[in-house]
N, C-alpha and C. Protein backbone atom coordinates (compact mmCIF):
# COMPACT_ATOMS: atom_id res chain seq x y z
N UNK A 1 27.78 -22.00 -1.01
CA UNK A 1 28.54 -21.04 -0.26
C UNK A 1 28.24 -19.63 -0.73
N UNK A 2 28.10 -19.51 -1.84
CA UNK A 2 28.07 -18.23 -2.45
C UNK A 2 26.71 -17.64 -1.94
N UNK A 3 25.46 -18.75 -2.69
CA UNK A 3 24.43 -18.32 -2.00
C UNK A 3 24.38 -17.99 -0.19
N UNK A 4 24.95 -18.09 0.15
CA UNK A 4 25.03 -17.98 1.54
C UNK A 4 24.90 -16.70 2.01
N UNK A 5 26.75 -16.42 1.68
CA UNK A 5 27.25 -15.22 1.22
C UNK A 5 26.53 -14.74 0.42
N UNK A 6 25.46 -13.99 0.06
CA UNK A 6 24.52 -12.95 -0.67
C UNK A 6 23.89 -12.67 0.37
N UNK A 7 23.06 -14.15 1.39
CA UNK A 7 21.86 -13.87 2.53
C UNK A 7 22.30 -13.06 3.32
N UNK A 8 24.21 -13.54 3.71
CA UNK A 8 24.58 -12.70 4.84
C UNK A 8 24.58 -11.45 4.60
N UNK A 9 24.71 -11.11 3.24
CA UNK A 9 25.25 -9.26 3.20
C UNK A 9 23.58 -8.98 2.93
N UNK A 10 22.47 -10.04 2.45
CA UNK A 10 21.54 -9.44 2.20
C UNK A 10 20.70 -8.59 3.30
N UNK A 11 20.97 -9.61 4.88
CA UNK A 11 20.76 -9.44 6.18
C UNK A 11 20.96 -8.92 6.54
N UNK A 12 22.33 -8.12 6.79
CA UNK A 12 23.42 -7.05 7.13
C UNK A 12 22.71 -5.75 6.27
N UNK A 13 22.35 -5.97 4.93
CA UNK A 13 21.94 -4.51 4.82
C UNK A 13 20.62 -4.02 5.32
N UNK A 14 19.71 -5.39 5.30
CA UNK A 14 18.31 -4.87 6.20
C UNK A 14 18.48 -4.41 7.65
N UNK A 15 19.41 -5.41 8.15
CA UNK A 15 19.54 -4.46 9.64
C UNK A 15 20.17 -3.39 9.67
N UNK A 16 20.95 -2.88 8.57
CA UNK A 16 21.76 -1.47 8.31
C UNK A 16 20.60 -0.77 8.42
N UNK A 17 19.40 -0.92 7.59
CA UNK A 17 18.69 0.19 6.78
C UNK A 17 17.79 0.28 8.03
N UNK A 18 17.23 -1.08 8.90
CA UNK A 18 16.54 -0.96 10.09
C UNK A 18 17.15 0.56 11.15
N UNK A 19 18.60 0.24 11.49
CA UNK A 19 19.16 0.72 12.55
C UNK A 19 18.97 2.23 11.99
N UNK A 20 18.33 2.79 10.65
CA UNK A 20 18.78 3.80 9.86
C UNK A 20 17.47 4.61 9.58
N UNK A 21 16.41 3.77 10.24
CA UNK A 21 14.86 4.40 10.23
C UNK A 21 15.27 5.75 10.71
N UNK A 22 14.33 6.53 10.15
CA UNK A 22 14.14 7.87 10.08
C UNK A 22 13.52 8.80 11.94
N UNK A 23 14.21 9.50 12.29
CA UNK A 23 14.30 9.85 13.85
C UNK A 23 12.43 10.20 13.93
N UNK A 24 12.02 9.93 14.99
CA UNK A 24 10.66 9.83 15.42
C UNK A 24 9.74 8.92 15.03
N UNK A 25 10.19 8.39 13.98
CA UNK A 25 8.93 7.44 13.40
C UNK A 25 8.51 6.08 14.50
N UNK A 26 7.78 5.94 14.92
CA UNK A 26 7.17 5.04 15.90
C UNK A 26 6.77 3.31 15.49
N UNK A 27 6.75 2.68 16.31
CA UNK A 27 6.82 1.33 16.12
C UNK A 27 5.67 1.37 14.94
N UNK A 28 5.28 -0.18 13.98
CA UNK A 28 4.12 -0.26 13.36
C UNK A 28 2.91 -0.81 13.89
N UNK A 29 1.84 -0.15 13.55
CA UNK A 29 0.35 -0.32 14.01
C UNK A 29 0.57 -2.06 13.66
N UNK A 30 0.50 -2.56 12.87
CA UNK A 30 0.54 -3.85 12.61
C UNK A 30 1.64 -4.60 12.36
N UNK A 31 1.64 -6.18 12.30
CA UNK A 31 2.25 -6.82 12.10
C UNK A 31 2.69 -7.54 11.08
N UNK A 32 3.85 -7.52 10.11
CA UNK A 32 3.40 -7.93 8.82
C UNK A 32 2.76 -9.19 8.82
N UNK A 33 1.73 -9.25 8.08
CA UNK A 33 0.98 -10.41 7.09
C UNK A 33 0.76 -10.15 5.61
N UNK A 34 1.45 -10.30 4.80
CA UNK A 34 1.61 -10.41 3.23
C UNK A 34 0.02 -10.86 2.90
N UNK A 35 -0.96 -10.15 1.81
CA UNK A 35 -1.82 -10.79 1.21
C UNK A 35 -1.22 -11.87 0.02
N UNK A 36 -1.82 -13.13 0.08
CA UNK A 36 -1.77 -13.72 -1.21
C UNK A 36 -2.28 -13.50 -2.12
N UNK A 37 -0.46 -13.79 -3.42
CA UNK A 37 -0.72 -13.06 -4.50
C UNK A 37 -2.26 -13.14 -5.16
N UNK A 38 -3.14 -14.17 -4.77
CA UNK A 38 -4.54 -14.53 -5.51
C UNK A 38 -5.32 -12.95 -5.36
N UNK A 39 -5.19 -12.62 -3.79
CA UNK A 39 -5.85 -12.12 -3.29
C UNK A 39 -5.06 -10.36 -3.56
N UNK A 40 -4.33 -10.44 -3.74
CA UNK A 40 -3.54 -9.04 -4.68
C UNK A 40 -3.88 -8.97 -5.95
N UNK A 41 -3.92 -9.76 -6.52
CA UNK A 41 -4.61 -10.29 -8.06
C UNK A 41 -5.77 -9.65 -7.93
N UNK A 42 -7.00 -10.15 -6.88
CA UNK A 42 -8.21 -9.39 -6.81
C UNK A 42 -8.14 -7.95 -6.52
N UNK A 43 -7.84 -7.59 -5.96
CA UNK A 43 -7.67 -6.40 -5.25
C UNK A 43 -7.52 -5.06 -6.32
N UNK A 44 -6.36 -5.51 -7.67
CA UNK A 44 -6.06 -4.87 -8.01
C UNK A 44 -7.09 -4.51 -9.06
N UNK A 45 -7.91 -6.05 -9.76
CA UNK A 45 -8.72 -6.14 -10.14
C UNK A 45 -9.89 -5.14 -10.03
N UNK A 46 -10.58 -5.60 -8.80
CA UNK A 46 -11.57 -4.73 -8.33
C UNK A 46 -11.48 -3.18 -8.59
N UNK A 47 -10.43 -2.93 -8.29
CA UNK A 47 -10.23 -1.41 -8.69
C UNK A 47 -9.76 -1.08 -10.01
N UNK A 48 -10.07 -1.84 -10.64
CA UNK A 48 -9.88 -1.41 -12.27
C UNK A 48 -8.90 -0.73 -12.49
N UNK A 49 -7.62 -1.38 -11.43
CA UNK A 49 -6.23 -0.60 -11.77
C UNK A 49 -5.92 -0.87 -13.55
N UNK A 50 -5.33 0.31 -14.04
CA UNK A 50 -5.19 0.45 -15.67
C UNK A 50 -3.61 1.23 -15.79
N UNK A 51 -3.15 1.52 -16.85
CA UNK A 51 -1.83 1.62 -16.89
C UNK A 51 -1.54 3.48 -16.37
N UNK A 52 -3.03 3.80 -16.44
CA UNK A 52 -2.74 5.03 -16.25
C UNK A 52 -2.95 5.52 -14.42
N UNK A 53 -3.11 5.06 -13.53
CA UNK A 53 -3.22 4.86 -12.41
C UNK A 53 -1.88 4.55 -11.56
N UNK A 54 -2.21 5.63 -10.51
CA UNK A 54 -0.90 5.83 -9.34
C UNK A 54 -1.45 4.71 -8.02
N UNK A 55 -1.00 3.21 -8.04
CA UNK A 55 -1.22 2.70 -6.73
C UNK A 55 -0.74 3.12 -5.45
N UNK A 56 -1.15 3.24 -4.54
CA UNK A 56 -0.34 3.82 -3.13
C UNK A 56 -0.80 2.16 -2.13
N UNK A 57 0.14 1.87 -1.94
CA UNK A 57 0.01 0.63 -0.81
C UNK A 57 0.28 1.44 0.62
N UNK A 58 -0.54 1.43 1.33
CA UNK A 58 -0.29 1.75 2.57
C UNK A 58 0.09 0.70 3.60
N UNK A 59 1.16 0.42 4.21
CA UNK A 59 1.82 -0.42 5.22
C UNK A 59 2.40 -1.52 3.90
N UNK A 60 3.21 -1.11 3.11
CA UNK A 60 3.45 -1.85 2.01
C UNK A 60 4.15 -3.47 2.09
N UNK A 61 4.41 -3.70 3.39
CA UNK A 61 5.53 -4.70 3.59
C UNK A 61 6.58 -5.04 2.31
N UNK A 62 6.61 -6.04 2.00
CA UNK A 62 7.62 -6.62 0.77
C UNK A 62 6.97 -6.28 -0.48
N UNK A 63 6.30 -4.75 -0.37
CA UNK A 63 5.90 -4.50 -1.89
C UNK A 63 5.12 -5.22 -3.05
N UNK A 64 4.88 -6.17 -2.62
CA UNK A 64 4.22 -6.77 -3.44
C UNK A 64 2.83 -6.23 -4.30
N UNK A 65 2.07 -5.80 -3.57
CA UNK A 65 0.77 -4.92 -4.49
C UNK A 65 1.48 -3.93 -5.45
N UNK A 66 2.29 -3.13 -4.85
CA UNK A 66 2.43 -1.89 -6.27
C UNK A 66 3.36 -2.61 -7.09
N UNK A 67 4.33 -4.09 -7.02
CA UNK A 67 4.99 -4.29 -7.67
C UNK A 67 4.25 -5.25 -8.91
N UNK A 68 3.42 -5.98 -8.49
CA UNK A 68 2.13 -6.37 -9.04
C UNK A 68 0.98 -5.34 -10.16
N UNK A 69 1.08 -4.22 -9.21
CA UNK A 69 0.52 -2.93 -10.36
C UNK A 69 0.90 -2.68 -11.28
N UNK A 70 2.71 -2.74 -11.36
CA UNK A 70 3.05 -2.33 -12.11
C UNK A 70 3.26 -3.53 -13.39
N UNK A 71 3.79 -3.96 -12.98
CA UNK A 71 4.13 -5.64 -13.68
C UNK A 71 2.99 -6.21 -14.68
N UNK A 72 1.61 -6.13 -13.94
CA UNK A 72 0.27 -6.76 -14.34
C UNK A 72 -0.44 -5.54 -15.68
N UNK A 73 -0.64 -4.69 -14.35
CA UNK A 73 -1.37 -3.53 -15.35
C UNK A 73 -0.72 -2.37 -16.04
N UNK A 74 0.94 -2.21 -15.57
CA UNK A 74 1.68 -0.87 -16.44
C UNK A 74 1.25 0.19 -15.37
N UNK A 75 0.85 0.53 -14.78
CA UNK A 75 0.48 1.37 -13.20
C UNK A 75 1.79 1.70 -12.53
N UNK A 76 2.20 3.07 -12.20
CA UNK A 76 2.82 3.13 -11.33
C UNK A 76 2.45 2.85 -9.96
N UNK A 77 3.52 2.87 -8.73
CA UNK A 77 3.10 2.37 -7.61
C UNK A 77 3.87 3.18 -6.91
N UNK A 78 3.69 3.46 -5.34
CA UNK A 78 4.03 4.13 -4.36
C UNK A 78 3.77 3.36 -3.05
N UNK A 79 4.77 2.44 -2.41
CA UNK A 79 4.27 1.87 -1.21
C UNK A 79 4.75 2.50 -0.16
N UNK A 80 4.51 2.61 0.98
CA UNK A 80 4.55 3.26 2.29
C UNK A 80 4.67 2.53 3.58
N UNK A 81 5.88 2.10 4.13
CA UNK A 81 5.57 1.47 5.53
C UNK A 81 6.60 1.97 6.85
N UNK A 82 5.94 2.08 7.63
CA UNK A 82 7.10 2.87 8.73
C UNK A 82 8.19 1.77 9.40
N UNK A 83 8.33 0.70 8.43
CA UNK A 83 9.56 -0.08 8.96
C UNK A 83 10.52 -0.67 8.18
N UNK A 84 11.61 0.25 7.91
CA UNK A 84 12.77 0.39 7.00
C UNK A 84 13.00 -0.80 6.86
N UNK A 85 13.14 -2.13 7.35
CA UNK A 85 13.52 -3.28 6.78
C UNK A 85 12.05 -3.47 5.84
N UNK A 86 11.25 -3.32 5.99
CA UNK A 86 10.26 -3.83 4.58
C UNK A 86 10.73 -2.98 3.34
N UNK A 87 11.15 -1.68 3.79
CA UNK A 87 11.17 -0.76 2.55
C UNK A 87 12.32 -1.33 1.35
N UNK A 88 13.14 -2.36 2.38
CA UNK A 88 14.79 -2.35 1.90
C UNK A 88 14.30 -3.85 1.34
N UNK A 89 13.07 -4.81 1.90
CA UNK A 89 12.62 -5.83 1.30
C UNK A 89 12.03 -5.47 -0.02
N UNK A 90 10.86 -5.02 0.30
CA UNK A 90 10.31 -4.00 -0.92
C UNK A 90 11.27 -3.38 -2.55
N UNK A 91 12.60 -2.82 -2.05
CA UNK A 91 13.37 -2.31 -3.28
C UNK A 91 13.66 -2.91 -4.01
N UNK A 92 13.93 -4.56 -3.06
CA UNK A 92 15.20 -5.53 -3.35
C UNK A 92 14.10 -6.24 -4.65
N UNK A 93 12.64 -6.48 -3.96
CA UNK A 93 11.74 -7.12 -5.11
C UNK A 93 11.56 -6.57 -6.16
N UNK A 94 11.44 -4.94 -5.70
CA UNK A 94 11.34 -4.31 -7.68
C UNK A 94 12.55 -4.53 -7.99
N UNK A 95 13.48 -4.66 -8.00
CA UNK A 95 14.91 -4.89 -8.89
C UNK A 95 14.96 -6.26 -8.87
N UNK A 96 14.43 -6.95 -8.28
CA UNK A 96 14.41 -8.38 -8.76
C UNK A 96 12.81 -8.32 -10.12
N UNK A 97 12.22 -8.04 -9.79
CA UNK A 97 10.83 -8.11 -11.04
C UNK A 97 11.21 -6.84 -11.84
N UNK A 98 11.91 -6.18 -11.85
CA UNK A 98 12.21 -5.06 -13.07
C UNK A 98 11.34 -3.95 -12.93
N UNK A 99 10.40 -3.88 -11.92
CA UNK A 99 10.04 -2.43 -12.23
C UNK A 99 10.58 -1.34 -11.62
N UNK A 100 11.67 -1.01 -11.20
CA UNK A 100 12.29 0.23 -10.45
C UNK A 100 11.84 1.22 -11.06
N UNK A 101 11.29 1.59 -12.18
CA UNK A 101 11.56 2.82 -12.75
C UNK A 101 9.77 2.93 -12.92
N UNK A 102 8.97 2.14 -12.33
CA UNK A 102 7.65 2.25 -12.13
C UNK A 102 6.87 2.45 -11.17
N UNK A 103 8.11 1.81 -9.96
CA UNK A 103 7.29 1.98 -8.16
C UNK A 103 8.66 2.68 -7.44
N UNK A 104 8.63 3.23 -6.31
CA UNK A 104 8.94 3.96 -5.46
C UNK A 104 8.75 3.23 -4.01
N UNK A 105 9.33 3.33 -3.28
CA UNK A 105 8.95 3.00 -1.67
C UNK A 105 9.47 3.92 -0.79
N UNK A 106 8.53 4.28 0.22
CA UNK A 106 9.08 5.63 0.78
C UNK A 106 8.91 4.73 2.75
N UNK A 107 9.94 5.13 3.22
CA UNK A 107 10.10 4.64 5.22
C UNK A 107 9.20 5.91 5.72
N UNK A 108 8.06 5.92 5.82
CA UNK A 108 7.33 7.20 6.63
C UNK A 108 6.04 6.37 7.32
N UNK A 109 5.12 6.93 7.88
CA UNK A 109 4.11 6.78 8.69
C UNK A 109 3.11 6.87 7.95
N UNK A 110 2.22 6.57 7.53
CA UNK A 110 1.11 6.19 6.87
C UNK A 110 0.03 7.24 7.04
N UNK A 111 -0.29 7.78 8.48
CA UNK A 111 -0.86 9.04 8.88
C UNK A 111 -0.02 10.17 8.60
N UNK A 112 1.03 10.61 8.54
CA UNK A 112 1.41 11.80 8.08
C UNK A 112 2.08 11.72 6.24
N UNK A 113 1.83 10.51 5.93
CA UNK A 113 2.53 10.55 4.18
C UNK A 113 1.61 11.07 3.46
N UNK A 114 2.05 11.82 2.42
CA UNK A 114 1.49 12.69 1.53
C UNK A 114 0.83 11.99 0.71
N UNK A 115 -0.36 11.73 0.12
CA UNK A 115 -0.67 10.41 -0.49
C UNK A 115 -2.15 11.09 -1.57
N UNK A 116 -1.81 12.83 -2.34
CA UNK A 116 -2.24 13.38 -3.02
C UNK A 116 -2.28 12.75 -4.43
N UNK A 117 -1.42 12.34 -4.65
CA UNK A 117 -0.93 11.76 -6.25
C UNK A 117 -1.70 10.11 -6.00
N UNK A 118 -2.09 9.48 -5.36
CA UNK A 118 -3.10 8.41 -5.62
C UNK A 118 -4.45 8.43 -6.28
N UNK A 119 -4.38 7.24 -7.21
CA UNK A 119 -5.77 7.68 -8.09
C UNK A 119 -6.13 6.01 -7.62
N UNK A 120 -5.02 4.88 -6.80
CA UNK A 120 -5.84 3.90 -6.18
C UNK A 120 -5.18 4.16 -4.58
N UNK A 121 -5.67 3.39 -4.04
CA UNK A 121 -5.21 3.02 -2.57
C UNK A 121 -5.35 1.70 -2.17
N UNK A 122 -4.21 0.68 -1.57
CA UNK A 122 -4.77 -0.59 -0.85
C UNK A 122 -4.04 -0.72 0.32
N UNK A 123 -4.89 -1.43 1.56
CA UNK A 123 -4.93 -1.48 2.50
C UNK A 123 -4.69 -3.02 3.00
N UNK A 124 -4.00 -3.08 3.84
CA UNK A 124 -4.38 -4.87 4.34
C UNK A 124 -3.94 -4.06 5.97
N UNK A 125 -4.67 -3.64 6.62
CA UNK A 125 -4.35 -3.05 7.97
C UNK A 125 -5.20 -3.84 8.86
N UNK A 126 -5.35 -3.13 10.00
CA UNK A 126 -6.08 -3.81 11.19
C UNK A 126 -7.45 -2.79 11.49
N UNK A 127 -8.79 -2.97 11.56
CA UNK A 127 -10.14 -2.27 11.49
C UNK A 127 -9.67 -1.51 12.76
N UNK A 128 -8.90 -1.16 13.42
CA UNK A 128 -8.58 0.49 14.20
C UNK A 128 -8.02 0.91 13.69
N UNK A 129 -6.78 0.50 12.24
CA UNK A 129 -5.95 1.51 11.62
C UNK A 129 -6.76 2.11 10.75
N UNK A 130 -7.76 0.92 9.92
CA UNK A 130 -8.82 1.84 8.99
C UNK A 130 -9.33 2.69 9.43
N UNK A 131 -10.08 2.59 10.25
CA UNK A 131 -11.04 3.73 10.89
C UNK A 131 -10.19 5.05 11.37
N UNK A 132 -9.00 4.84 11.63
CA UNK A 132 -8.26 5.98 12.35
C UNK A 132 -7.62 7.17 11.04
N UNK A 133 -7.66 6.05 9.83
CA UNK A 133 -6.76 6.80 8.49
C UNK A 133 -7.98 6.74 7.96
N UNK A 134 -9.62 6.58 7.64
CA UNK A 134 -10.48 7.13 7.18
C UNK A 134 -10.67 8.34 6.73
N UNK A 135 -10.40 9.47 7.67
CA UNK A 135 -10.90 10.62 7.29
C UNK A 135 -9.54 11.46 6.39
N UNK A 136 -8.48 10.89 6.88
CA UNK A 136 -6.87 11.34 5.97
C UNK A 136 -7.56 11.12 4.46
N UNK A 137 -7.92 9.82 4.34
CA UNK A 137 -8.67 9.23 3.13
C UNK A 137 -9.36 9.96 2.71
N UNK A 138 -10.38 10.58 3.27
CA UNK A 138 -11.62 11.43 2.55
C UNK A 138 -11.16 12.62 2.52
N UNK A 139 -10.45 13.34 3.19
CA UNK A 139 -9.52 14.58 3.42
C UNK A 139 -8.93 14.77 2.39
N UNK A 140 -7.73 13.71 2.24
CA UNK A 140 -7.07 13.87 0.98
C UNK A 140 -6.91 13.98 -0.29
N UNK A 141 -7.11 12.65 -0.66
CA UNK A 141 -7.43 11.95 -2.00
C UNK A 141 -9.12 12.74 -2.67
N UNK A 142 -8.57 12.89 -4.01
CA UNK A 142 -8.97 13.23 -4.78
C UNK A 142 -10.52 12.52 -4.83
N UNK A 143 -12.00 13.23 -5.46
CA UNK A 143 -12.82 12.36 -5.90
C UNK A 143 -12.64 11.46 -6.64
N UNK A 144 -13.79 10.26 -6.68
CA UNK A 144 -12.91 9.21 -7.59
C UNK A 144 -12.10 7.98 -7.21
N UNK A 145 -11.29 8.86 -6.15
CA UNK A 145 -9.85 7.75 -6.32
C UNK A 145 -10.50 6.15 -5.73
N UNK A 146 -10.11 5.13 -5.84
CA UNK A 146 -10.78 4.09 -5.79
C UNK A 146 -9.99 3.34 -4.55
N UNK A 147 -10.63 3.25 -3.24
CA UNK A 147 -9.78 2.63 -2.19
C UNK A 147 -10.07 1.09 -1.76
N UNK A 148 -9.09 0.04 -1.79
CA UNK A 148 -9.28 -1.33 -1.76
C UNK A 148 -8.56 -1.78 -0.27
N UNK A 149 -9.73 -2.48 0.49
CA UNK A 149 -8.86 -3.06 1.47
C UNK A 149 -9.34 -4.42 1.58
N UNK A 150 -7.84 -5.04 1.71
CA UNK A 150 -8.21 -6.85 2.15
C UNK A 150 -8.15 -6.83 3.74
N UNK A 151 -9.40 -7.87 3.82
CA UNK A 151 -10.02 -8.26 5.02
C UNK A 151 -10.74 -7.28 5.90
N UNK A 152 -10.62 -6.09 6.29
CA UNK A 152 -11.24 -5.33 6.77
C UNK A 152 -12.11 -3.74 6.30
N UNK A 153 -13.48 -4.11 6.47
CA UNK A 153 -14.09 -2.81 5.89
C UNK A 153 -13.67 -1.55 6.98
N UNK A 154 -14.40 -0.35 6.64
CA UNK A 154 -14.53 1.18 7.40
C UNK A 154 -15.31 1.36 8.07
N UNK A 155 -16.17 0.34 8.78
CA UNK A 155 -17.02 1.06 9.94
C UNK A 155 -18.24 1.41 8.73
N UNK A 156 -18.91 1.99 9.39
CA UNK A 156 -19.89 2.92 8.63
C UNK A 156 -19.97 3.56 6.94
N UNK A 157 -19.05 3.61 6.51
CA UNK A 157 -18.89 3.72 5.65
C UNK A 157 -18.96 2.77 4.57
N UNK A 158 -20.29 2.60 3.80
CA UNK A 158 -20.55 0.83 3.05
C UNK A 158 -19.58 0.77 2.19
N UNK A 159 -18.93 0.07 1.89
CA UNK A 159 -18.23 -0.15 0.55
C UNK A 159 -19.46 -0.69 -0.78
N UNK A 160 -18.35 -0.07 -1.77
CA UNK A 160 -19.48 0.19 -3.43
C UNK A 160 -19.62 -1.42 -3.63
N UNK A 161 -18.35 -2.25 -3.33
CA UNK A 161 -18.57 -3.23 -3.96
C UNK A 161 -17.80 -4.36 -2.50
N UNK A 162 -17.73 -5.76 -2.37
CA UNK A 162 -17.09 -6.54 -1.75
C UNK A 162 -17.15 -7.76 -2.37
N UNK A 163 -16.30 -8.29 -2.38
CA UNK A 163 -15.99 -9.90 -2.67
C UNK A 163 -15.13 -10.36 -2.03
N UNK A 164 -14.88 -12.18 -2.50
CA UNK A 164 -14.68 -13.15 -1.38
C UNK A 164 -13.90 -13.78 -1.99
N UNK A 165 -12.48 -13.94 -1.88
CA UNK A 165 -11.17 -14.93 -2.93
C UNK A 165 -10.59 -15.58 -2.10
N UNK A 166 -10.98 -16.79 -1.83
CA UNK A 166 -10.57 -18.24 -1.15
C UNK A 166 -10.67 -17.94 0.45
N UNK A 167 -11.69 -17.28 0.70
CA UNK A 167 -11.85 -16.84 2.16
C UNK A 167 -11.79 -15.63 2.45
N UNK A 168 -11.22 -14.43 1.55
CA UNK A 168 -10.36 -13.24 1.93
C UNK A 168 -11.60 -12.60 1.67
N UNK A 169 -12.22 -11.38 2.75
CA UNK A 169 -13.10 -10.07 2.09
C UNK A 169 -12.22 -9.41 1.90
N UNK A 170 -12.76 -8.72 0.69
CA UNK A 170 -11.92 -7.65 -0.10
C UNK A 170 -13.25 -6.60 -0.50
N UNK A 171 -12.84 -5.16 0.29
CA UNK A 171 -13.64 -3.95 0.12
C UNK A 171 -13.30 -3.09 -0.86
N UNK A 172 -13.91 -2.58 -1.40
CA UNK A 172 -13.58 -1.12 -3.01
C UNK A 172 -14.35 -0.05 -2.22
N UNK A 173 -14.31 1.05 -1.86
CA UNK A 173 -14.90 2.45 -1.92
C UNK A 173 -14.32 3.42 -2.91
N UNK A 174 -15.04 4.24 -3.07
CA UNK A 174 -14.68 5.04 -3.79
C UNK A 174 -14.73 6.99 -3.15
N UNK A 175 -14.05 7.33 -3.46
CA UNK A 175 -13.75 8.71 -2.51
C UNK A 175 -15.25 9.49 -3.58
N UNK A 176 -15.99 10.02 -2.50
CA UNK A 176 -16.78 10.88 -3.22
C UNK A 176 -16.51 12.15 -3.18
N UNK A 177 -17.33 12.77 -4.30
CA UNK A 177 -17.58 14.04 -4.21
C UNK A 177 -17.51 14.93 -3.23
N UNK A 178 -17.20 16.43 -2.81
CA UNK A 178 -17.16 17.08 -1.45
C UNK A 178 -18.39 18.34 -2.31
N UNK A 179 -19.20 18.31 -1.53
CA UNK A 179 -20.12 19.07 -1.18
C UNK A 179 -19.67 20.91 -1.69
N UNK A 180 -20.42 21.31 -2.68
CA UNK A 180 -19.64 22.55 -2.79
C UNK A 180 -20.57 23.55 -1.68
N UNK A 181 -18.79 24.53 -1.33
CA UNK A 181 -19.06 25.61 -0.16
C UNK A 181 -19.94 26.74 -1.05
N UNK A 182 -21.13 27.28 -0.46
CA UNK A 182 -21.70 28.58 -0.41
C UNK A 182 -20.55 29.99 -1.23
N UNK A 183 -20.87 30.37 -2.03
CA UNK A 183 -20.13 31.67 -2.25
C UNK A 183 -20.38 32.81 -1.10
N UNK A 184 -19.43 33.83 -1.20
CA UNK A 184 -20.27 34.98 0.00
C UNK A 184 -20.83 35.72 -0.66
């Protein structure tokens, strides 16, 4: 009974926090599909996430990658998804695994979130969201920063490295260098 009573108020507050999304933010490009943890395991891997590294999960669903960052490697984390019931899934898991005071989750849009302070990035989107948040990517983020997506590469853009964990491609790029401007 008790357990019951937790689901119901647990339910009641996700549809609170749903009905409570932030004014303009638009339906999500995708649909959640959670990577398996194997395949979060790799991911984080590949990018040689280390304790000193800011993860940014973009479309974060139930948090799991930055909560994993933090947990595994000591990494802070920053996940991002424009649908307030993941964000309110997402919180509920860092206070269930203990890292609150290591990851953050923010209800915004993925194309307009500020995503300067990333030194990783991971992705599990759909190959029109990649390609469309590509250039935000190269725009933004710092040289260096190391970007990981499961299942779908960038178009044109080769990735440094790819591998294969129980079926899953998993891409690494790395943000390069910008070309220095001419003095006058």
């Amino acid at each position: 009974m008790r357990s019951q009573a937790a689901r119901s108020f647990l339910l009641l507050a996700l549809l609170g926090c749903a009905s409570a999304q932030k004014p303009g933010l638009r339906p999500p490009d995708v649909r959640y599909e959670p990577s398996p943890p194997e395949v979060v395991l790799a991911m984080l891997k590949l990018a040689g996430v280390t304790a000193r590294d800011v993860v940014y999960d973009l479309g974060c669903g139930d948090g799991r990658i930055v909560i994993t960052a933090a947990k595994e490697f000591g990494a802070r984390g920053v996940g991002i998804d424009i649908d307030p019931a993941r964000i309110a899934e997402s919180e509920e898991n860092a206070r269930r695994a203990g890292v609150t005071k290591r990851v953050r989750f923010r209800n915004e849009d993925l194309f307009e979130a500020d995503i300067r302070e990333a030194t990783v990035v991971t992705l599990y989107l759909w190959p029109w969201v990649n390609l469309k948040l590509r250039p935000k990517l190269l725009r933004e983020l710092r040289p260096g920063t190391r970007v990981v997506s499961h299942c779908h590469d960038m178009g044109d853009w080769a990735p440094e490295h790819q591998i294969e964990v129980n079926g899953h491609k998993i891409y690494l790029w790395r943000i390069p260098e910008r070309p220095q401007q001419a003095g006058p």
